[in-house]
N, C-alpha and C. Protein backbone atom coordinates (compact mmCIF):
# COMPACT_ATOMS: atom_id res chain seq x y z
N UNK A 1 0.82 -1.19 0.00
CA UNK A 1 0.00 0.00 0.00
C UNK A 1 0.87 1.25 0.00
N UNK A 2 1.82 1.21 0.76
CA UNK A 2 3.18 2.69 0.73
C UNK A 2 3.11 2.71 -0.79
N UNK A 3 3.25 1.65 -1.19
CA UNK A 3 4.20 1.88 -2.59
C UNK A 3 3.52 2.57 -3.52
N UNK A 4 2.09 2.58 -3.06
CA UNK A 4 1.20 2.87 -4.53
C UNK A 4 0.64 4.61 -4.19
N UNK A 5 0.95 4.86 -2.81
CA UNK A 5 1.17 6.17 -2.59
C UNK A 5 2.11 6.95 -2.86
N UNK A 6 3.34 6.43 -2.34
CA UNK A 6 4.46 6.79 -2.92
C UNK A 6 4.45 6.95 -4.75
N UNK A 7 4.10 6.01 -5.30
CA UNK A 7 3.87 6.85 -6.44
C UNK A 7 3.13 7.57 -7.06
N UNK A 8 1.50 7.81 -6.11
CA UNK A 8 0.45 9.10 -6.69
C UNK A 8 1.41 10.14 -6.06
N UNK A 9 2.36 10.00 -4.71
CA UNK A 9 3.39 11.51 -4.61
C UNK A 9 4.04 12.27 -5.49
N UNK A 10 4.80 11.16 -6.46
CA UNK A 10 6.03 11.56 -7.54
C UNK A 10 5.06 11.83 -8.80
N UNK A 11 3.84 11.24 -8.82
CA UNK A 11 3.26 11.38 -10.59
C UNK A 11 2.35 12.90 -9.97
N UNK A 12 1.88 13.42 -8.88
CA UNK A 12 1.02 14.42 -8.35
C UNK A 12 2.58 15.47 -8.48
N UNK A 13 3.88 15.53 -7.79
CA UNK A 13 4.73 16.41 -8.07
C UNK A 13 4.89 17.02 -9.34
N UNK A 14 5.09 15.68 -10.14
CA UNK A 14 5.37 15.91 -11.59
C UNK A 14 4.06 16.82 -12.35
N UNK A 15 2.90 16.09 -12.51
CA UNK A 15 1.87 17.14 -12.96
C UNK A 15 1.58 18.38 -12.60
N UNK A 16 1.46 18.78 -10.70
CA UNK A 16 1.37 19.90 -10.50
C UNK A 16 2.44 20.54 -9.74
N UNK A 17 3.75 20.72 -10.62
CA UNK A 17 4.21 21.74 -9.63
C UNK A 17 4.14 22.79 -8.84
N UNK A 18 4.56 22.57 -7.42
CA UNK A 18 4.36 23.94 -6.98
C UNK A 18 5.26 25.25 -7.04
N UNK A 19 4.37 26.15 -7.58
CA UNK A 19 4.44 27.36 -8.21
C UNK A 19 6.06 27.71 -7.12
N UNK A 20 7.12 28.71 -7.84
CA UNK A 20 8.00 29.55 -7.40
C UNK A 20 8.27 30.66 -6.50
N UNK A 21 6.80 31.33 -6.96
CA UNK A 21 6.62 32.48 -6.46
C UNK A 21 5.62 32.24 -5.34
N UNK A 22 5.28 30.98 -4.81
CA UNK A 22 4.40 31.06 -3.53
C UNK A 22 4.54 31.31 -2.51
N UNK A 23 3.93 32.01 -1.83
CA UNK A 23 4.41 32.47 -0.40
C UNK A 23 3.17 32.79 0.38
N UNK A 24 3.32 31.89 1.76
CA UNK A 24 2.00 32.14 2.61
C UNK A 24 2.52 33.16 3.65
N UNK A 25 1.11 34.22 3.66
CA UNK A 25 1.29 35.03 4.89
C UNK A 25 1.08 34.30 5.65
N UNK A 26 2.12 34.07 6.64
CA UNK A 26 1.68 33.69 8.01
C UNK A 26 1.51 34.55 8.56
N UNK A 27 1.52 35.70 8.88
CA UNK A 27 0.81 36.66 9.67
C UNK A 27 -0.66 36.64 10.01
N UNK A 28 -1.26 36.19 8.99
CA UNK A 28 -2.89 35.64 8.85
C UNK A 28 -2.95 34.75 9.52
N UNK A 29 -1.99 33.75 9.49
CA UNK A 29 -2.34 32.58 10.10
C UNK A 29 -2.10 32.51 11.72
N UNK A 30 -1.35 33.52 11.51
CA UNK A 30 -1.05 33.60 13.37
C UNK A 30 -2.30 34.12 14.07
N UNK A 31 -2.98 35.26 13.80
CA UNK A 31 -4.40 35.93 14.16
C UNK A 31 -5.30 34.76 14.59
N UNK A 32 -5.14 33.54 13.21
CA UNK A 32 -6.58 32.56 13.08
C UNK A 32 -6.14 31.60 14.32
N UNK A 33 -4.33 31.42 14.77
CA UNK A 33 -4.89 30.22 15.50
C UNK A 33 -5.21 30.70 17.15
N UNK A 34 -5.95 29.42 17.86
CA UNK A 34 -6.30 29.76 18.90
C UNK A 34 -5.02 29.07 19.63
N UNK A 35 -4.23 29.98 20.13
CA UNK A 35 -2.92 29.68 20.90
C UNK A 35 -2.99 28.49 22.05
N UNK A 36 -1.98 27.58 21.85
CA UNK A 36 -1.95 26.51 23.42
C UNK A 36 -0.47 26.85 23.34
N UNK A 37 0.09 27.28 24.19
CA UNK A 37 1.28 27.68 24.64
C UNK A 37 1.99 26.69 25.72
N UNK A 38 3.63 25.78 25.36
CA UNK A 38 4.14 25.20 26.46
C UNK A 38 5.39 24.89 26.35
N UNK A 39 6.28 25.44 27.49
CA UNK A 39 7.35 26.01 27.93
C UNK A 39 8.46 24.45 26.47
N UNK A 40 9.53 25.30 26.27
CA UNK A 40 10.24 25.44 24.83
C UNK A 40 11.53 24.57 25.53
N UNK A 41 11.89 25.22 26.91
CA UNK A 41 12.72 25.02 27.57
C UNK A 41 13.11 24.31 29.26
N UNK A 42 14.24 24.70 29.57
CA UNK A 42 13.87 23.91 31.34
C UNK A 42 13.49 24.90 32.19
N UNK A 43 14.14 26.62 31.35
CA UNK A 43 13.84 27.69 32.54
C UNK A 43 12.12 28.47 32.80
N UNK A 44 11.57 27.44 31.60
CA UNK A 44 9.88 28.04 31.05
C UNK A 44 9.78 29.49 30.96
N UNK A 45 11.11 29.75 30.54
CA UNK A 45 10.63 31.67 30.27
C UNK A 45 10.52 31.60 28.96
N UNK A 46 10.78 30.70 28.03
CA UNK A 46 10.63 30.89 26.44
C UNK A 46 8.79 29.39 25.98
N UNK A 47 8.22 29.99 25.61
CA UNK A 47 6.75 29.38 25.16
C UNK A 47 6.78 29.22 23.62
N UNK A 48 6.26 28.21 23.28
CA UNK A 48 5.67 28.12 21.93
C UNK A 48 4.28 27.64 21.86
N UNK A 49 3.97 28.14 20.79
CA UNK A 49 2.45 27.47 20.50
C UNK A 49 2.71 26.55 19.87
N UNK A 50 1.60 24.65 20.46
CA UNK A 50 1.99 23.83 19.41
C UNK A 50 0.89 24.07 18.40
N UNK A 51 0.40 24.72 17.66
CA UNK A 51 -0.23 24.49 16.56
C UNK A 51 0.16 25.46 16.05
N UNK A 52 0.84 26.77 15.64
CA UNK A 52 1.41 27.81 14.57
C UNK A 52 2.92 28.00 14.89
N UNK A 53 3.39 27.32 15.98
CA UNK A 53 5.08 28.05 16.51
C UNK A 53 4.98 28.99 17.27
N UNK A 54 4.25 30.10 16.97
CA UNK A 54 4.56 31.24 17.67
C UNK A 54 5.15 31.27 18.78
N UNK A 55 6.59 32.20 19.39
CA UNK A 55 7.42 32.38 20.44
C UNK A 55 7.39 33.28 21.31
N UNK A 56 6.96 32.95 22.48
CA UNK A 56 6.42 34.48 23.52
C UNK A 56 7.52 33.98 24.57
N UNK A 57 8.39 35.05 25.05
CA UNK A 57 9.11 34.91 25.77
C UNK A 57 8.46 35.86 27.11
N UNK A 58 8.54 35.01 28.42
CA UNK A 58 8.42 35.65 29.72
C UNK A 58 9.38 36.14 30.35
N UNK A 59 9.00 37.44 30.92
CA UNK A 59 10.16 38.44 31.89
C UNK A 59 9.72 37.71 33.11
């Protein structure tokens, strides 16, 4: 079953490449998500969101 995916991957690359000039605002996407924030590190002053990344650092 991999195998026959693996090749709708390479024959789907080949037909539709993706375009050069694409570029997603993530800025949009940061607004849309609803933040879950949890500590990055051991000192928990640096946070990420797991669903967009976003990095909020605590004083």
């Amino acid at each position: 079953m991999y195998i026959f995916e693996l090749i709708y991957k390479i024959i789907n690359k080949i037909k539709y490449p993706k375009p050069l000039n694409a570029k997603e605002d993530y800025s949009e996407l940061y607004q849309e998500c609803e933040h879950i924030f949890v500590p990055v590190d051991s000192t928990k002053k640096v946070l990420a969101c797991t669903k967009c990344g976003l990095l909020k650092k605590i004083d």
